[in-house]
Structures are given as structure tokens and as C-alpha cells.
Protein backbone atom coordinates (compact mmCIF):
# COMPACT_ATOMS: atom_id res chain seq x y z
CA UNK A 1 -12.25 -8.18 -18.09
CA UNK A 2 -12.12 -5.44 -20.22
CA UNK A 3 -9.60 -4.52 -22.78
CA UNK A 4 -7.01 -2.69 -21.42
CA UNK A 5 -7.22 -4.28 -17.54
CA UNK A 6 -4.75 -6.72 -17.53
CA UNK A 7 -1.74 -4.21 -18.89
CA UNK A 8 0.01 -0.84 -17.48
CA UNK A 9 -2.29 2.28 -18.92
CA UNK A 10 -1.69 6.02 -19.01
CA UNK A 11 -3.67 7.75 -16.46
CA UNK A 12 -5.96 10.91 -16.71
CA UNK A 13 -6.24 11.53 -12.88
CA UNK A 14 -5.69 9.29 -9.74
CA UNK A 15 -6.95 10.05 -6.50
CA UNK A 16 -6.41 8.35 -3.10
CA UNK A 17 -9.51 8.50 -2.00
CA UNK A 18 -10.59 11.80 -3.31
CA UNK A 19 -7.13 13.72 -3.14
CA UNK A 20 -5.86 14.09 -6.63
CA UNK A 21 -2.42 12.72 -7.08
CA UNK A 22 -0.08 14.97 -8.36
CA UNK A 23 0.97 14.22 -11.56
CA UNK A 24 0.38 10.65 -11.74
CA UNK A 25 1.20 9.28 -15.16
CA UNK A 26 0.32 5.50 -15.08
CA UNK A 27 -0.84 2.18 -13.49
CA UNK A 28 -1.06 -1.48 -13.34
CA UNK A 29 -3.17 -4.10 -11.85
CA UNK A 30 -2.56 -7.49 -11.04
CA UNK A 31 -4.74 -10.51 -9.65
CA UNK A 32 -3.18 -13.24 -8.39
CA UNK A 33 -3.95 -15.90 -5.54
CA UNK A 34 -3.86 -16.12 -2.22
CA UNK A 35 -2.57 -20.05 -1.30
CA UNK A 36 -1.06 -21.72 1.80
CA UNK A 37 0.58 -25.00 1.15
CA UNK A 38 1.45 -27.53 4.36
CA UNK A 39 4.73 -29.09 2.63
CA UNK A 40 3.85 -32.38 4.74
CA UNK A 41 6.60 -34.78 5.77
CA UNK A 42 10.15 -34.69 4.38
CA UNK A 43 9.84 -38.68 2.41
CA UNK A 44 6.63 -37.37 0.96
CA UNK A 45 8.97 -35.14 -1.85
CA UNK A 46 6.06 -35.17 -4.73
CA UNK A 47 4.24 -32.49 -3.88
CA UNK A 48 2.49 -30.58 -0.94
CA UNK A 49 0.50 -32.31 1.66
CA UNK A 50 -2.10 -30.47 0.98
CA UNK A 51 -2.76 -26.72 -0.79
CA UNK A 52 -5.40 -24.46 0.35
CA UNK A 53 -6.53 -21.74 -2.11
CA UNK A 54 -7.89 -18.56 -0.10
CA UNK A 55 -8.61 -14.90 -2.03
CA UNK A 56 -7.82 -13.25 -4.91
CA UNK A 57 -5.25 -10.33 -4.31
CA UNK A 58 -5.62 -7.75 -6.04
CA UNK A 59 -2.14 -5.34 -6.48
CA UNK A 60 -1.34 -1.86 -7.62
CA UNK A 61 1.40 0.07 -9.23
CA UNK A 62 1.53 3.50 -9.31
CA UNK A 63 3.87 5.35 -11.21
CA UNK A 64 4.27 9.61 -11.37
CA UNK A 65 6.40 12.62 -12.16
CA UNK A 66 5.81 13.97 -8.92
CA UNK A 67 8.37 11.96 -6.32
CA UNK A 68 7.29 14.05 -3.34
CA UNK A 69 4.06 13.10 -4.39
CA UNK A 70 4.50 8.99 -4.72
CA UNK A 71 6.28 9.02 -1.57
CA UNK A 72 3.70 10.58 0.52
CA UNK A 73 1.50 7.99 -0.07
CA UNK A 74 3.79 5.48 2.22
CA UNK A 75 2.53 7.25 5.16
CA UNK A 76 -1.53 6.98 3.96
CA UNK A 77 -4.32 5.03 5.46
CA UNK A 78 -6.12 2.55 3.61
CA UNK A 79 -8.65 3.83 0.95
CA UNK A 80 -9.70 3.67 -2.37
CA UNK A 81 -7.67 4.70 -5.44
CA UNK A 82 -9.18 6.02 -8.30
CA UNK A 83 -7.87 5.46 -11.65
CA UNK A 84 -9.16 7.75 -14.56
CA UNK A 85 -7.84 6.96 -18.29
CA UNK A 86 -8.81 6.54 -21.51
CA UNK A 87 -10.64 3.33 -22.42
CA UNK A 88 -11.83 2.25 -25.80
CA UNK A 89 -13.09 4.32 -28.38
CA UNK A 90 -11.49 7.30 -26.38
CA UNK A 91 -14.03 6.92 -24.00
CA UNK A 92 -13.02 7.89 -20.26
CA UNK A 93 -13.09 5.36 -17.85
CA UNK A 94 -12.14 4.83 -14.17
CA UNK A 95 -11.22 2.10 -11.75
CA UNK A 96 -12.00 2.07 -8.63
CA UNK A 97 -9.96 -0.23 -6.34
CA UNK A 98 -11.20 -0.61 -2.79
CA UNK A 99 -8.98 -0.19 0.27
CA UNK A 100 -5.83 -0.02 -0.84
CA UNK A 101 -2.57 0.15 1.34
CA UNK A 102 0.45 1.70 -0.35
CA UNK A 103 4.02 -0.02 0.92
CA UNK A 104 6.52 -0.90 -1.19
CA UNK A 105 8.34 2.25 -2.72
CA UNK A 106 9.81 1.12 -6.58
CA UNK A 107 12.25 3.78 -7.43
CA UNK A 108 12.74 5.22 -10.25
CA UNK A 109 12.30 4.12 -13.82
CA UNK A 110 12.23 5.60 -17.38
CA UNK A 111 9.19 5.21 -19.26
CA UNK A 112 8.11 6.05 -22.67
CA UNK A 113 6.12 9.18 -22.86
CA UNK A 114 3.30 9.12 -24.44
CA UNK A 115 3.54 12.97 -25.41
CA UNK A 116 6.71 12.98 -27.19
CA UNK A 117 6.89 9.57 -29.20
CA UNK A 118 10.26 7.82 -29.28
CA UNK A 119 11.11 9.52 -25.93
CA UNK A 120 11.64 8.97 -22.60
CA UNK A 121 10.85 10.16 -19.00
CA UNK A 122 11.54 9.69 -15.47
CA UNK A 123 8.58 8.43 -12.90
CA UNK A 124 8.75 7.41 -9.58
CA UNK A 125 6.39 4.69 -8.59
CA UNK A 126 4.91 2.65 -5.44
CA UNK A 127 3.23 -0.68 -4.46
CA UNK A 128 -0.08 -1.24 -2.83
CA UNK A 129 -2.41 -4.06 -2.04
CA UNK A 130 -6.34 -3.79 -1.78
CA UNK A 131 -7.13 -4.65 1.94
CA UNK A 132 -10.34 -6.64 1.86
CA UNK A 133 -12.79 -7.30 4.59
CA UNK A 134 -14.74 -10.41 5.20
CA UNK A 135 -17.47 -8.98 2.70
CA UNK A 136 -15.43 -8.33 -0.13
CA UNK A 137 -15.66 -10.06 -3.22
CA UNK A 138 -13.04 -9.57 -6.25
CA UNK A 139 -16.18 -7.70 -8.24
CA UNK A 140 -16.22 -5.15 -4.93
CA UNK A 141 -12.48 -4.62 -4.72
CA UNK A 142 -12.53 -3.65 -7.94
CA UNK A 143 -14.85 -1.65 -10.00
CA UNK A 144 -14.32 -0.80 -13.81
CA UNK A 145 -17.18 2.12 -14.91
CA UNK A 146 -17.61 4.76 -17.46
CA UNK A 147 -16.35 8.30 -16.39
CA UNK A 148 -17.61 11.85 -16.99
């Protein structure tokens, strides 16, 4: 993974799928996996009968100025969001994460701003989950490439 991929960044630009969001401020992506565990019989206290590791999930949180704006996407279809920021060297970058599904409004929270150091200000965020198909692989749901 590349640096900066594993920790909330400030955003250039997001779109959902090609919709700009309005002022959108910053983001985070998880991975995590996907298990099912059959607990087996209630003597049998050591551990799961059996565990059965499935995908890679692949979450989003999206957090902006605009609350009108965050909570609009509730009511969206699945697509993809893209995520423009800075990368290293200053170089502009985007992710692109397939398919996702916004559902789980955050409320509000106070962030630093990364305009006026040692300050504050107030976002509005959101939850969404990349929706794979049978096709998808984690490389596919999400993308990392240089941006114009």
C-alpha cells in the first residue's frame, strides 16, 4: 500500500460517481475481513468449530462541510467514489473505490483544519461499504493512480 492509504487524508475533490461532492474535506479507508464462525457445541468452549474466512471488505468514511450534501448521499445507488488528494511529493492522486453503498450517517465531529493550524471545524460525515460482485478482487475494488 502506499503511504498515506491506511490513515484519514484531506481531500481535493470527491465525486460519487462523477458528481462532485460538495465540499468534501476528508476520508478514510479500511480493509478488514469478511469471516463466519459455526461456534459448534456448547462443551466444546475452546474455540469455534470451525472459521471460514470469505472477502476482504473494503469501508469508507466520508467527512464534509456541506451536511445537505453528506446526507444526500443516504438516498444514492451504488457507484464508485472518487477520492482526489495530495499524495507524496505534492503529487495529486486519486482513489477510486468501486461500488460503494453509503448507509450509516456519523454526525457531526470537529476536526482540525488544515487551513488555519491549531484550529478547528465542524464536518458532517457518512459510512459506506464497496459492494463487490463475484468478479471483484480487492486490487479492482480499489484503485490508487496518479491524477491530473
Amino acid at each position: 500500500m502506499a503511504t498515506g492509504e491506511s490513515t484519514a487524508f484531506w481531500l481535493r475533490y470527491a465525486k460519487h460517481p462523477t458528481v462532485a461532492i460538495n465540499k468534501a474535506r476528508r476520508a478514510s479507508i479500511t480493509i478488514t475481513t469478511v469471516k463466519a464462525e459455526d461456534p459448534g457445541s456448547a462443551v466444546q468452549a475452546a474455540s469455534p468449530a470451525t472459521v471460514a474466512v470469505g472477502k476482504m471488505r473494503v469501508d469508507v468514511q466520508l467527512f464534509g462541510t456541506d451536511p445537505a450534501a453528506i446526507r444526500a448521499l443516504i438516498a444514492e445507488a451504488a457507484a464508485n467514489l472518487v477520492l482526489g488528494y495530495v499524495g507524496d511529493a505534492a503529487a495529486n492522486e486519486k482513489h477510486t473505490l468501486k461500488n460503494v453503498r453509503f448507509h450509516t450517517p456519523l454526525g457531526q465531529l470537529e476536526l482540525p483544519d488544515p487551513d488555519a493550524p491549531g484550529g478547528t471545524i465542524s464536518v458532517w460525515g457518512i459510512a459506506g461499504t464497496c459492494v463487490a460482485v463475484s468478479t471483484d478482487t480487492l486490487a479492482l475494488a480499489w484503485v490508487t493512480a496518479t491524477d491530473a
